[in-house]
Protein backbone atom coordinates (compact mmCIF):
# COMPACT_ATOMS: atom_id res chain seq x y z
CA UNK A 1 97.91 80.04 108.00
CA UNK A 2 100.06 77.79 105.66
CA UNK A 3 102.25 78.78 102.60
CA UNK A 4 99.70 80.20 100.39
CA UNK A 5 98.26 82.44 103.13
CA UNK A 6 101.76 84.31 102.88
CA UNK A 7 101.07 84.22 98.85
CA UNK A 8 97.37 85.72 99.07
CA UNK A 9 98.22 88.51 100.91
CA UNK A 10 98.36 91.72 98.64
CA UNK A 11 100.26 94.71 99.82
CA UNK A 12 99.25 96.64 102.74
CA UNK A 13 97.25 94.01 104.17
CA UNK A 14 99.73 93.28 107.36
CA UNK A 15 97.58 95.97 109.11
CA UNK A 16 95.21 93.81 110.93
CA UNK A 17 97.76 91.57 112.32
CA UNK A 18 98.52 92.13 115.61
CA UNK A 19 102.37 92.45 116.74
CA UNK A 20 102.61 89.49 118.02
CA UNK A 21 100.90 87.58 114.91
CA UNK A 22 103.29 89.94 112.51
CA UNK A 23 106.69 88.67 114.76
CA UNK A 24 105.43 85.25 114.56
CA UNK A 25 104.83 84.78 111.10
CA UNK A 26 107.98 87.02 109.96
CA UNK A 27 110.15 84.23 111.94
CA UNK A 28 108.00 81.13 110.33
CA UNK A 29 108.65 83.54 106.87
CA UNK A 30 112.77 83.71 107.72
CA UNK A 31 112.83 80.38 108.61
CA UNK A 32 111.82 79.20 105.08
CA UNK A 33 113.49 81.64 103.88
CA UNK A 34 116.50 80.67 105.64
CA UNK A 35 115.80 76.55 104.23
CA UNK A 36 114.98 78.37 100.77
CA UNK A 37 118.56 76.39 99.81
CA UNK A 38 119.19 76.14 95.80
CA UNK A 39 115.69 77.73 94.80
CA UNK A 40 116.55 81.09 93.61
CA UNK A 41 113.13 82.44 92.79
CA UNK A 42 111.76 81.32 95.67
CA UNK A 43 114.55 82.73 97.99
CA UNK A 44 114.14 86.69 96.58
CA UNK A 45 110.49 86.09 96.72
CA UNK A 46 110.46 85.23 100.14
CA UNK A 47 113.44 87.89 100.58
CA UNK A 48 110.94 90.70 98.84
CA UNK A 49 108.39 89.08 101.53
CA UNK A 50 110.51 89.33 104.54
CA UNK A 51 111.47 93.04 103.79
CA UNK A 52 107.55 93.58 103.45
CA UNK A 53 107.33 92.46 106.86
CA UNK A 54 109.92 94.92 107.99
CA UNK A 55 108.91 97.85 106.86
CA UNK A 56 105.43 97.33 108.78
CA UNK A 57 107.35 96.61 112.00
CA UNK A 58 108.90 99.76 111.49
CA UNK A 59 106.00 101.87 110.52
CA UNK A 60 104.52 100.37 114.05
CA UNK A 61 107.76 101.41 116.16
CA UNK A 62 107.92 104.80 114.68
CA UNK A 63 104.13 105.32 115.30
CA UNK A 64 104.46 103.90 119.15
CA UNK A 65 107.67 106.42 119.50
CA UNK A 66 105.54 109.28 118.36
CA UNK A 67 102.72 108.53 120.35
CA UNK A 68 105.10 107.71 123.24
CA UNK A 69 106.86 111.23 122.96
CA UNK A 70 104.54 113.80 121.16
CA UNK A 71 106.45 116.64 122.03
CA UNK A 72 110.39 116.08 121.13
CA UNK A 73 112.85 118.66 122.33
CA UNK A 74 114.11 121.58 120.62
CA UNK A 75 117.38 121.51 118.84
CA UNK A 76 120.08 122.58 120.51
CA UNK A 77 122.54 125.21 119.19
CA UNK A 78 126.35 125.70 119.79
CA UNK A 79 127.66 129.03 121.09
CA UNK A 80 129.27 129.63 118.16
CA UNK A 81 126.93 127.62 115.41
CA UNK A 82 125.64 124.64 114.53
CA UNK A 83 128.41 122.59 112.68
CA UNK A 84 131.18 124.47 114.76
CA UNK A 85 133.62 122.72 117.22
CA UNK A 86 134.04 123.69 120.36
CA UNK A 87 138.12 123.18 120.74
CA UNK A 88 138.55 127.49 120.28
């Protein structure tokens, strides 16, 4: 996929990717954005592109933990209540 395959991708299509293909093109993404040098506009496009990126890899991770631990533990309370110390 070359420059303008980062361009023609509208929002919310990083979906399909797998994690491998999103890691790989993130890093080809950071390293232009990285070599971006003078060009202003093009650096906080591909800044606004990178964080794109991001925020998918999170919404994967968070998804995986949830799926990896569907039942989380119950809070724990102090003897003496929840923002208490327990120096007394």
């Amino acid at each position: 996929m070359g420059i303008f395959g980062f361009i023609a991708r509208g929002p919310g299509s990083l979906r399909p990717l797998s994690n491998a293909e999103l890691e790989d093109e993130r890093e080809a993404l950071r390293q232009r954005y990285v070599s971006s040098g003078r060009d202003l506009n093009e650096a906080a496009r591909l800044y606004d592109e990178l964080h794109r990126y991001d925020v998918e890899m999170i919404r994967r991770a968070n998804e995986a933990y949830v799926r990896e631990n569907p039942n989380p533990p119950e809070r724990r309370h102090r003897e003496h209540g929840w923002y208490l110390s327990n120096d007394d």
